[in-house]
C-alpha atoms as a PDB file:
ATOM      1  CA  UNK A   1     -23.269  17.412   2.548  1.00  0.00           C
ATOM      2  CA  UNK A   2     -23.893  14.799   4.664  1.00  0.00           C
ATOM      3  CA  UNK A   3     -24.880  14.442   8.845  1.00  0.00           C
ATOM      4  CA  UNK A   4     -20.510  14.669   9.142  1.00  0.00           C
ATOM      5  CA  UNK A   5     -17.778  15.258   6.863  1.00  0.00           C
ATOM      6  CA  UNK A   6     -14.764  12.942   7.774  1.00  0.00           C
ATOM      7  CA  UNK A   7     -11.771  13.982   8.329  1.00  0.00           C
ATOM      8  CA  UNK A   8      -8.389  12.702   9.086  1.00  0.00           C
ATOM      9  CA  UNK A   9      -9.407  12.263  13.235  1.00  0.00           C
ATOM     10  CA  UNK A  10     -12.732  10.832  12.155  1.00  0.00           C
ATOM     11  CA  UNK A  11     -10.779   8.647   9.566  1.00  0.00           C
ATOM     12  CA  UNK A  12      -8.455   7.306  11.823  1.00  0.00           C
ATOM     13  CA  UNK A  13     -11.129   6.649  14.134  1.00  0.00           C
ATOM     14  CA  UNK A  14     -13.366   5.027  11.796  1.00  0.00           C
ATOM     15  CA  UNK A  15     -10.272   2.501  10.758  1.00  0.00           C
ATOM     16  CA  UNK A  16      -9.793   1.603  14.247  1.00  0.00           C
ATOM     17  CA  UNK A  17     -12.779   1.481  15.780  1.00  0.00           C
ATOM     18  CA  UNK A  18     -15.645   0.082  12.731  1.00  0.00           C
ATOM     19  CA  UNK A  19     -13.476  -2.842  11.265  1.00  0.00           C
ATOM     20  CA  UNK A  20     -15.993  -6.187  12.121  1.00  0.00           C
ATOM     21  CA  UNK A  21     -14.156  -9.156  13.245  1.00  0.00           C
ATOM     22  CA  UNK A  22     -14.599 -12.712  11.672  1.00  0.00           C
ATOM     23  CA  UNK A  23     -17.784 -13.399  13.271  1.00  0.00           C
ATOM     24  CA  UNK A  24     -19.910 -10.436  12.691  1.00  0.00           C
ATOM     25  CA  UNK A  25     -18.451 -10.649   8.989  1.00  0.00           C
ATOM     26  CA  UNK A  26     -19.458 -14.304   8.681  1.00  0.00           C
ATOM     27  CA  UNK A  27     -23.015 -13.293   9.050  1.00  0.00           C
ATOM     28  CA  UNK A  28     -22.934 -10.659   7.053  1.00  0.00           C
ATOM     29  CA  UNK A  29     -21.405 -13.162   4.246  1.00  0.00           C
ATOM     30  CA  UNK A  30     -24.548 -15.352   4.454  1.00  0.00           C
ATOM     31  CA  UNK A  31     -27.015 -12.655   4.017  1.00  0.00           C
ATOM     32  CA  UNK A  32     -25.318 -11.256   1.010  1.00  0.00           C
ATOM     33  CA  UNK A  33     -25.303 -14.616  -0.467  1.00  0.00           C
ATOM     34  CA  UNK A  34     -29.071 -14.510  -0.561  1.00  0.00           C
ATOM     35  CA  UNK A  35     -28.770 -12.120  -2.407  1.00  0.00           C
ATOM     36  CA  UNK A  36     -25.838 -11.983  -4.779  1.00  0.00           C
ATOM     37  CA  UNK A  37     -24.231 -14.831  -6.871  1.00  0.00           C
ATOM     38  CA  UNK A  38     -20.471 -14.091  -6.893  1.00  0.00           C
ATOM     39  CA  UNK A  39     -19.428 -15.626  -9.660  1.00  0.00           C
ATOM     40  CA  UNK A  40     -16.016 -15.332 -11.168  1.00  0.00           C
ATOM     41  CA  UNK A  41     -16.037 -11.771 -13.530  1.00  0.00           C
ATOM     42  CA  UNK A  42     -18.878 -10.249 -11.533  1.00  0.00           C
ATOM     43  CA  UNK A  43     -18.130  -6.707 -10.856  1.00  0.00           C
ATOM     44  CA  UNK A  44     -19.372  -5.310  -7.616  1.00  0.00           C
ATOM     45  CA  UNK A  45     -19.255  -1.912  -6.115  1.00  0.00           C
ATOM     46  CA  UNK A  46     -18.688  -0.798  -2.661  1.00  0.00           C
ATOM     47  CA  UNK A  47     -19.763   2.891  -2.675  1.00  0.00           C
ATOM     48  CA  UNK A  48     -18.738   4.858   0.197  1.00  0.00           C
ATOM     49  CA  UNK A  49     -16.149   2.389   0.693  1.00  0.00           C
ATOM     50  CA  UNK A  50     -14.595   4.245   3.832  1.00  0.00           C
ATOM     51  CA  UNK A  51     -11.073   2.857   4.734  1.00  0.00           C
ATOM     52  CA  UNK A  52     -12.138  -0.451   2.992  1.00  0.00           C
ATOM     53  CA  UNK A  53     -12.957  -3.170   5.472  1.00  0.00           C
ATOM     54  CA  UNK A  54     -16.121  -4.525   3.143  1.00  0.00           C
ATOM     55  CA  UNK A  55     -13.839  -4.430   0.098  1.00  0.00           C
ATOM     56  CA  UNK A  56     -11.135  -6.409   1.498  1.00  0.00           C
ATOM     57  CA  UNK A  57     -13.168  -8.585   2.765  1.00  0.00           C
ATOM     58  CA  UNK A  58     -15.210  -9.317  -0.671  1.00  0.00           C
ATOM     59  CA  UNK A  59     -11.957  -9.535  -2.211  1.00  0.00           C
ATOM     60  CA  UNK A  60     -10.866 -12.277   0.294  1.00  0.00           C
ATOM     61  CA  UNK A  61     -13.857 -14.371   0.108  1.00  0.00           C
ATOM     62  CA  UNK A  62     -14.263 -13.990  -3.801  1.00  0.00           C
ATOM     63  CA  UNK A  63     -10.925 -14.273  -5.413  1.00  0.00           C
ATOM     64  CA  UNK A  64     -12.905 -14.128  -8.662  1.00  0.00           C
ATOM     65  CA  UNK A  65     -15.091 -11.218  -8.262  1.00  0.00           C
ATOM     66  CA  UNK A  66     -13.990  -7.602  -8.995  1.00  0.00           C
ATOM     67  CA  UNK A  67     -14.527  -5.428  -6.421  1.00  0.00           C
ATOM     68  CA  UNK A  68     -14.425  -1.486  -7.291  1.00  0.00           C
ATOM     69  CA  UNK A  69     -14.364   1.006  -4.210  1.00  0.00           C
ATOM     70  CA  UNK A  70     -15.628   4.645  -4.644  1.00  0.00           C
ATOM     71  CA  UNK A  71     -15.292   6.958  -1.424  1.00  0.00           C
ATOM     72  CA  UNK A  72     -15.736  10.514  -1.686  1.00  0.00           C
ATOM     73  CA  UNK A  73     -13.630  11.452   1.142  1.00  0.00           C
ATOM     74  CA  UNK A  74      -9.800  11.793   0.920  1.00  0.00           C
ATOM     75  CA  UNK A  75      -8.869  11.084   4.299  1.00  0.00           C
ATOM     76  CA  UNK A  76     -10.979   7.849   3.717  1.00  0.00           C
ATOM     77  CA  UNK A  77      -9.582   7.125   0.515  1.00  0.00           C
ATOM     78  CA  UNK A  78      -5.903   7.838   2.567  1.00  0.00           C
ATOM     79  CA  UNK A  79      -6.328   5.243   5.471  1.00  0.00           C
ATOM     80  CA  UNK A  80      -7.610   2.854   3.123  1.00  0.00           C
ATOM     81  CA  UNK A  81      -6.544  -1.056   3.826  1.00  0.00           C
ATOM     82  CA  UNK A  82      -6.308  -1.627  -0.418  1.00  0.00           C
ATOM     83  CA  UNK A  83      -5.769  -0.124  -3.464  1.00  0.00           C
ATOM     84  CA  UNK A  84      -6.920   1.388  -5.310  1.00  0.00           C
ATOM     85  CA  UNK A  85      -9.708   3.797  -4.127  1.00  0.00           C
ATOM     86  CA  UNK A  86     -11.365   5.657  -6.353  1.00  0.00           C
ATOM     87  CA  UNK A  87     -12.293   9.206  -5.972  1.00  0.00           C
ATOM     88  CA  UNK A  88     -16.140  10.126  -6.158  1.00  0.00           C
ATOM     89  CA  UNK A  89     -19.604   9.945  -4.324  1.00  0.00           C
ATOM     90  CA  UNK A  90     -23.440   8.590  -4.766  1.00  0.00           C
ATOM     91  CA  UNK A  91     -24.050  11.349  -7.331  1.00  0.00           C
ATOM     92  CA  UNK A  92     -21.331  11.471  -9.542  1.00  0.00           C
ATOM     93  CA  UNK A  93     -19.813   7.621  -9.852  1.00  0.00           C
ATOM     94  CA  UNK A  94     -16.870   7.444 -11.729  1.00  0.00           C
ATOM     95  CA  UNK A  95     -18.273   4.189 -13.693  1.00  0.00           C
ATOM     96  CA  UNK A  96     -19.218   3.517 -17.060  1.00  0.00           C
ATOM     97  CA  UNK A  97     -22.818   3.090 -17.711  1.00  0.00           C
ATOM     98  CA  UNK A  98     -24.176  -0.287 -16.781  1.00  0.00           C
ATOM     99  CA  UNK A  99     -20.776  -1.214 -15.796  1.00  0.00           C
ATOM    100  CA  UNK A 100     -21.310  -2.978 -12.329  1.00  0.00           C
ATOM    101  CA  UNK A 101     -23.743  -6.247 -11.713  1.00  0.00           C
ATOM    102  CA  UNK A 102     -24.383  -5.356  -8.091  1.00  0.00           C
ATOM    103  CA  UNK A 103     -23.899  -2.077  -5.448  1.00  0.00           C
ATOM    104  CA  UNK A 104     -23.238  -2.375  -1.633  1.00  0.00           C
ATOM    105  CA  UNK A 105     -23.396   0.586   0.478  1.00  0.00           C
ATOM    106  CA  UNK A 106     -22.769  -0.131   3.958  1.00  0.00           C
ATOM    107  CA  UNK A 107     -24.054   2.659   6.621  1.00  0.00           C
ATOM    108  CA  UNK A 108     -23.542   5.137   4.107  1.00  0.00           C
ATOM    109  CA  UNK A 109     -27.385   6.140   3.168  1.00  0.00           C
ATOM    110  CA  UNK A 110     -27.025   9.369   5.991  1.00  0.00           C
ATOM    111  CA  UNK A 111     -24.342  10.426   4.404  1.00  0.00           C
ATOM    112  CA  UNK A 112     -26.410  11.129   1.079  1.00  0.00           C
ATOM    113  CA  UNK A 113     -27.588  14.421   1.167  1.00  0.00           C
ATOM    114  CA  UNK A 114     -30.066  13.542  -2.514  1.00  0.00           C
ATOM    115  CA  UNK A 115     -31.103  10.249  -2.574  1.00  0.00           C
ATOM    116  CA  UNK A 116     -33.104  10.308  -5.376  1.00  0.00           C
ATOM    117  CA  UNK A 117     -29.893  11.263  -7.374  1.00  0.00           C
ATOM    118  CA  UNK A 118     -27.946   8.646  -5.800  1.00  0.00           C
ATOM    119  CA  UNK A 119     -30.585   6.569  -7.358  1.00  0.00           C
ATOM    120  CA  UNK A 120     -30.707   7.911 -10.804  1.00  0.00           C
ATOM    121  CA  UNK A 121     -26.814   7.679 -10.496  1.00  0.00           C
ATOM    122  CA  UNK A 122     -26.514   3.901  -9.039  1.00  0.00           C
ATOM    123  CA  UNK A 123     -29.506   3.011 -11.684  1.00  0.00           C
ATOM    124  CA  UNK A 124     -26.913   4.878 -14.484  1.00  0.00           C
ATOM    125  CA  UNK A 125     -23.483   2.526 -13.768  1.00  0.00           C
ATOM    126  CA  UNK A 126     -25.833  -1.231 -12.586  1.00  0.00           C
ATOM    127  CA  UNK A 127     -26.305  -3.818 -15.234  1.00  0.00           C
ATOM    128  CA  UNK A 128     -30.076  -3.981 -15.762  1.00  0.00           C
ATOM    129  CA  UNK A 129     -31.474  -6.451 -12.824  1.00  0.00           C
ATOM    130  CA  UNK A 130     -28.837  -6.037 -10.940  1.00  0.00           C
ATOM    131  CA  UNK A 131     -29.144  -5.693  -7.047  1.00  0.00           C
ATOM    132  CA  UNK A 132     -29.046  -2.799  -4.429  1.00  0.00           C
ATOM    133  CA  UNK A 133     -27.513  -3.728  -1.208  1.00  0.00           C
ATOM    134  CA  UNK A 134     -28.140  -1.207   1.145  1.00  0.00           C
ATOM    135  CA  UNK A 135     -26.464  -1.637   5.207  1.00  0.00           C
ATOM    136  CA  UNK A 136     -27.804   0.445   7.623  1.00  0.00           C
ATOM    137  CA  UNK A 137     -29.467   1.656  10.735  1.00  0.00           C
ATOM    138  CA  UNK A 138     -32.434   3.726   9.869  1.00  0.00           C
ATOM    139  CA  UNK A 139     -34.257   6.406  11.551  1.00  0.00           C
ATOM    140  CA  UNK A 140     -36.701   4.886  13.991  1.00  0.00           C
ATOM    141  CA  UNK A 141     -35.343   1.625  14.205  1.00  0.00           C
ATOM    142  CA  UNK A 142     -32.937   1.743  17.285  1.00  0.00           C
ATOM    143  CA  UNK A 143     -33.617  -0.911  19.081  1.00  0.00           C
ATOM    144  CA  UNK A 144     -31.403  -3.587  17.835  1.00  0.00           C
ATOM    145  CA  UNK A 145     -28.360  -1.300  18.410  1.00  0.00           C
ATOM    146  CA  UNK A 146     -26.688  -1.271  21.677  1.00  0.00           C
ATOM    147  CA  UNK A 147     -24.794   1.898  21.785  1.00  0.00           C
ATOM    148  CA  UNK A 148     -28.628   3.597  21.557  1.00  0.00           C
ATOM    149  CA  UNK A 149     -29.369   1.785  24.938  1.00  0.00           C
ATOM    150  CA  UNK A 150     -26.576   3.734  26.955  1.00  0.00           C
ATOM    151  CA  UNK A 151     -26.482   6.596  24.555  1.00  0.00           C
ATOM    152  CA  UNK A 152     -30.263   7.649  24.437  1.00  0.00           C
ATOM    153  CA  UNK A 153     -29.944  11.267  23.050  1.00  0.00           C
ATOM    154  CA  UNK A 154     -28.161   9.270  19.967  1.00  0.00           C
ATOM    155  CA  UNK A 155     -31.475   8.198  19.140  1.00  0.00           C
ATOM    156  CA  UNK A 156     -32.299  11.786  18.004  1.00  0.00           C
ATOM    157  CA  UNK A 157     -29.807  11.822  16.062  1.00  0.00           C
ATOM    158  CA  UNK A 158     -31.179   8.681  14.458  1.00  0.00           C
ATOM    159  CA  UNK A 159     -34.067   9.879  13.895  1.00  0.00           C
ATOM    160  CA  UNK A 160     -32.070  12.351  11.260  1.00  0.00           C
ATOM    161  CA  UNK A 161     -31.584   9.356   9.081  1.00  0.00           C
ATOM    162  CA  UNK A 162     -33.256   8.207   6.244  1.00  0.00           C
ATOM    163  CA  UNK A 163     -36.101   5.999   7.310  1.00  0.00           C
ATOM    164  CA  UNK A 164     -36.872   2.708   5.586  1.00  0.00           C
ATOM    165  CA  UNK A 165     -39.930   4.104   3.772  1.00  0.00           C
ATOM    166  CA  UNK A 166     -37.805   7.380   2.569  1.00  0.00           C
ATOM    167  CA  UNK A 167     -35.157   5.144   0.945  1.00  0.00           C
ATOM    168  CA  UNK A 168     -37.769   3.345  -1.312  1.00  0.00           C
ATOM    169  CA  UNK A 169     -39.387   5.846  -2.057  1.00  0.00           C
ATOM    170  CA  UNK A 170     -35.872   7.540  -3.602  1.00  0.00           C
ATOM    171  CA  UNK A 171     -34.906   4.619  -5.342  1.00  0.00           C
ATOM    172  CA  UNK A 172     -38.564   3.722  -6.888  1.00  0.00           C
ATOM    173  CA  UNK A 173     -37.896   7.364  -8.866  1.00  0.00           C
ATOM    174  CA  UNK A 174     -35.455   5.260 -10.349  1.00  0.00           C
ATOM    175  CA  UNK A 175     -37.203   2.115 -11.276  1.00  0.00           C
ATOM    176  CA  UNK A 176     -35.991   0.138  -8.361  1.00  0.00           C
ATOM    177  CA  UNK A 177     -38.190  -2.048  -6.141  1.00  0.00           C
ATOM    178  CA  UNK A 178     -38.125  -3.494  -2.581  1.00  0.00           C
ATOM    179  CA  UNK A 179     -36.689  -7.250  -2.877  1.00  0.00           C
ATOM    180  CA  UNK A 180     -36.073  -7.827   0.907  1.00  0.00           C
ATOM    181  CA  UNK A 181     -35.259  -6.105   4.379  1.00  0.00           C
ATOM    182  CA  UNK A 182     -34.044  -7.873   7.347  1.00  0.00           C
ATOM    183  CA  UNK A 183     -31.936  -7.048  10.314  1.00  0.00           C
ATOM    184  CA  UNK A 184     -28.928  -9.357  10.323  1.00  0.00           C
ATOM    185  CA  UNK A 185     -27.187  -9.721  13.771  1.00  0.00           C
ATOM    186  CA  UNK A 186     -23.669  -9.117  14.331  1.00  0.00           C
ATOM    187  CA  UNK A 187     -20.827  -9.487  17.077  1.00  0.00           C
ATOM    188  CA  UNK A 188     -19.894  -5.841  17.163  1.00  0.00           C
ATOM    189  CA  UNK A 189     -17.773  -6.555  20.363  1.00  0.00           C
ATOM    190  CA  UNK A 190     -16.261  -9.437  22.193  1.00  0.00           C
ATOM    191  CA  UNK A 191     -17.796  -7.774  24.952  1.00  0.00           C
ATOM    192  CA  UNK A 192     -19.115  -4.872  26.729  1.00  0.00           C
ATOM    193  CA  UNK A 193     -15.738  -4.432  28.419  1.00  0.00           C
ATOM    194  CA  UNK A 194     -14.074  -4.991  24.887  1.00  0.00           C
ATOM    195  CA  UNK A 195     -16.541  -2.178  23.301  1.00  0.00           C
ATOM    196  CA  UNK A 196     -15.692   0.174  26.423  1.00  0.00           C
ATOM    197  CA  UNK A 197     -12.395   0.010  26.545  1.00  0.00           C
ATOM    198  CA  UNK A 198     -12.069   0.231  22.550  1.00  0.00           C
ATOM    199  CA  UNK A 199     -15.002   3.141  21.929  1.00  0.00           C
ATOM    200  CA  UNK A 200     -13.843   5.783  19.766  1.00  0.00           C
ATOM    201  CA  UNK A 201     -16.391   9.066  19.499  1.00  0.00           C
ATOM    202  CA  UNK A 202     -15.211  10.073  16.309  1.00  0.00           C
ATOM    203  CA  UNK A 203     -16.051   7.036  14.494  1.00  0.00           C
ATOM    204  CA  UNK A 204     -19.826   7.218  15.563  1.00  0.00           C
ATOM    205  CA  UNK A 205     -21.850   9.462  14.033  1.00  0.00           C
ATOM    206  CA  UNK A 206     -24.533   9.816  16.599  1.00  0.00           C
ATOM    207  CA  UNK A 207     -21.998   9.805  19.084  1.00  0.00           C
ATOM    208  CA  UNK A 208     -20.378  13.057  17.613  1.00  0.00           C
ATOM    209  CA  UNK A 209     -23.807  14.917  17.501  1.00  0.00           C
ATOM    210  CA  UNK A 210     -24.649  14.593  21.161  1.00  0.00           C
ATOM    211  CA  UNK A 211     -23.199  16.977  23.484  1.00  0.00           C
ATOM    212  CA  UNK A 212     -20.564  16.365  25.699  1.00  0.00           C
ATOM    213  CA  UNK A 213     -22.104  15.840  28.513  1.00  0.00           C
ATOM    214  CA  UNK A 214     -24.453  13.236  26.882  1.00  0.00           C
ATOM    215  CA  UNK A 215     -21.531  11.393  25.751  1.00  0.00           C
ATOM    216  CA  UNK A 216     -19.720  11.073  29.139  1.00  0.00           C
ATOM    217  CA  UNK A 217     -23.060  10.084  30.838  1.00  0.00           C
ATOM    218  CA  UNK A 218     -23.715   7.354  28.365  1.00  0.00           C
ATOM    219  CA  UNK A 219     -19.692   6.105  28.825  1.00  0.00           C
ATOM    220  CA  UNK A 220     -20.337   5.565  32.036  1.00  0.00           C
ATOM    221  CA  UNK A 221     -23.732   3.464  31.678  1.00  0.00           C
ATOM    222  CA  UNK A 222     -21.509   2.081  28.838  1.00  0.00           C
ATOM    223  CA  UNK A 223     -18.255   1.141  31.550  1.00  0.00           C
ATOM    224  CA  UNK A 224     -21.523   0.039  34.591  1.00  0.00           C
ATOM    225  CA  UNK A 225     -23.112  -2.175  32.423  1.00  0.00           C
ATOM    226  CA  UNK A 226     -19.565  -3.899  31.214  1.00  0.00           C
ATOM    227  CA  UNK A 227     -19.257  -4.784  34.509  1.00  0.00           C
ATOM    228  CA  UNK A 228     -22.011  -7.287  34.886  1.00  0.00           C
ATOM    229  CA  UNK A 229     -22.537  -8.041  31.599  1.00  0.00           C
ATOM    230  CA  UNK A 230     -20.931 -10.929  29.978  1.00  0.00           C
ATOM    231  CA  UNK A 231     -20.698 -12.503  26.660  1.00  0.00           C
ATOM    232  CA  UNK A 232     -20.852 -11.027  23.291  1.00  0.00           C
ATOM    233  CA  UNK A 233     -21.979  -7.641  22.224  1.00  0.00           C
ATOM    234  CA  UNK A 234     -24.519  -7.826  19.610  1.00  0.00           C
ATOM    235  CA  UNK A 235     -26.014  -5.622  17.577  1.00  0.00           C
ATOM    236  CA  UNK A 236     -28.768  -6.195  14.358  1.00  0.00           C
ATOM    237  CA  UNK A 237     -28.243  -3.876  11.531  1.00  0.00           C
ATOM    238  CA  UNK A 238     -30.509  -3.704   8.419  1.00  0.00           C
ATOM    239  CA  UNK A 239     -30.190  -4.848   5.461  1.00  0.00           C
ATOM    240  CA  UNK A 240     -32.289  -3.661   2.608  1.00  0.00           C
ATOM    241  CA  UNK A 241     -32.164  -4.940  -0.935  1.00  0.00           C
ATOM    242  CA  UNK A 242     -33.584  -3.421  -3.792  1.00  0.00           C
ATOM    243  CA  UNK A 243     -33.580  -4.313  -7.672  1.00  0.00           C
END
């Protein structure tokens, strides 16, 4: 089980409130192509695919690469912005073996309650050489996230995450090695005002594990600092890579 289990509120949350816009997608395009050739007939999976943002967007900017989505959540799988979605999680991919040349997993790592399994079982279904694409925050590494600076109890909840260190050492019980791990920075908002007015609690995990009162004190830091803060928000997740 992982830190939350989504369900339809979360979903609809998530679908509104975690889609990137153009620009913070652009620069997650270059990084992947440091990484990943996406040549027509490659077959790529998007594993814990949520309501499909990263899917459609491979889809769009690789007409001839064949994106499968796994999510193991129905309400997910139900809000999802393509089709089809297939039913089934980290441990139990519903893939042939050695049937995919590369695996993305976008802020989906907390969510794994064995990741050593989730390596045997990503190791099981990748072509042999094949990359690991892993986007995340990880526990003690909040400081290129914004929502952490005007929610700082989130940062506990961080700190439940898998670190950097505990993800390698999962997947190296499958064979895999460390190839690269940056932050890449994104334009999560237009603005502060634009993240204010369009925060959703539900599609946050860290948000949902503060209490309440946490949460409305860090709004309003969130709706003071929007008022003399201009330009972009940005934010710098990490992305590891492993093969």
């Amino acid at each position: 089980m992982g830190l939350i289990a989504y369900n339809g509120v979360d979903a609809a949350a998530f679908a509104a409130n975690r889609h990137l816009g153009d620009d913070a997608l652009g620069a997650w395009r270059g990084a992947i192509l440091r990484y990943l050739d996406p040549r027509p007939g490659l077959r790529l999976l998007d594993l814990g695919c949520g309501t499909g943002s990263w899917t459609r967007a491979f889809r769009e900017w690789w007409p001839g690469v064949e994106v499968v989505a796994v999510e193991p959540s129905a309400a997910m799988r139900e809000r999802a912005v393509f089709e089809p979605v297939l039913a089934g999680d980290a441990a139990s991919i519903p893939l042939a073996d050695a049937s995919v040349d590369a695996v993305w997993l976008s802020t989906v790592v907390h969510h794994i309650p064995d990741l050593a399994a989730a390596a045997r079982e990503i190791r099981r279904v990748l072509a042999p050489g094949g990359p690991v694409l892993i986007r995340s925050a990880f526990a003690g590494r909040p400081d290129g996230i914004g929502l952490f600076r005007y929610f700082p109890e989130a940062v506990a909840v961080l700190d439940r995450y898998p670190s950097v260190a505990r993800v390698e050492e999962a997947f190296a019980t499958a064979g895999f090695t460390t190839t690269d791990f940056a932050p890449v920075p994104q334009v999560t908002a237009p603005s502060l005002a634009d993240l204010a007015t369009g925060l959703r609690r539900e599609a946050h995990t860290p948000l949902q594990l503060i209490s309440d009162e946490a949460y409305a004190a860090g709004v309003a830091r969130l709706r003071a600092a929007a008022e003399t803060t201009h330009g972009p928000a940005v934010d710098a997740l990490d992305l590891l890579v492993l093969a």
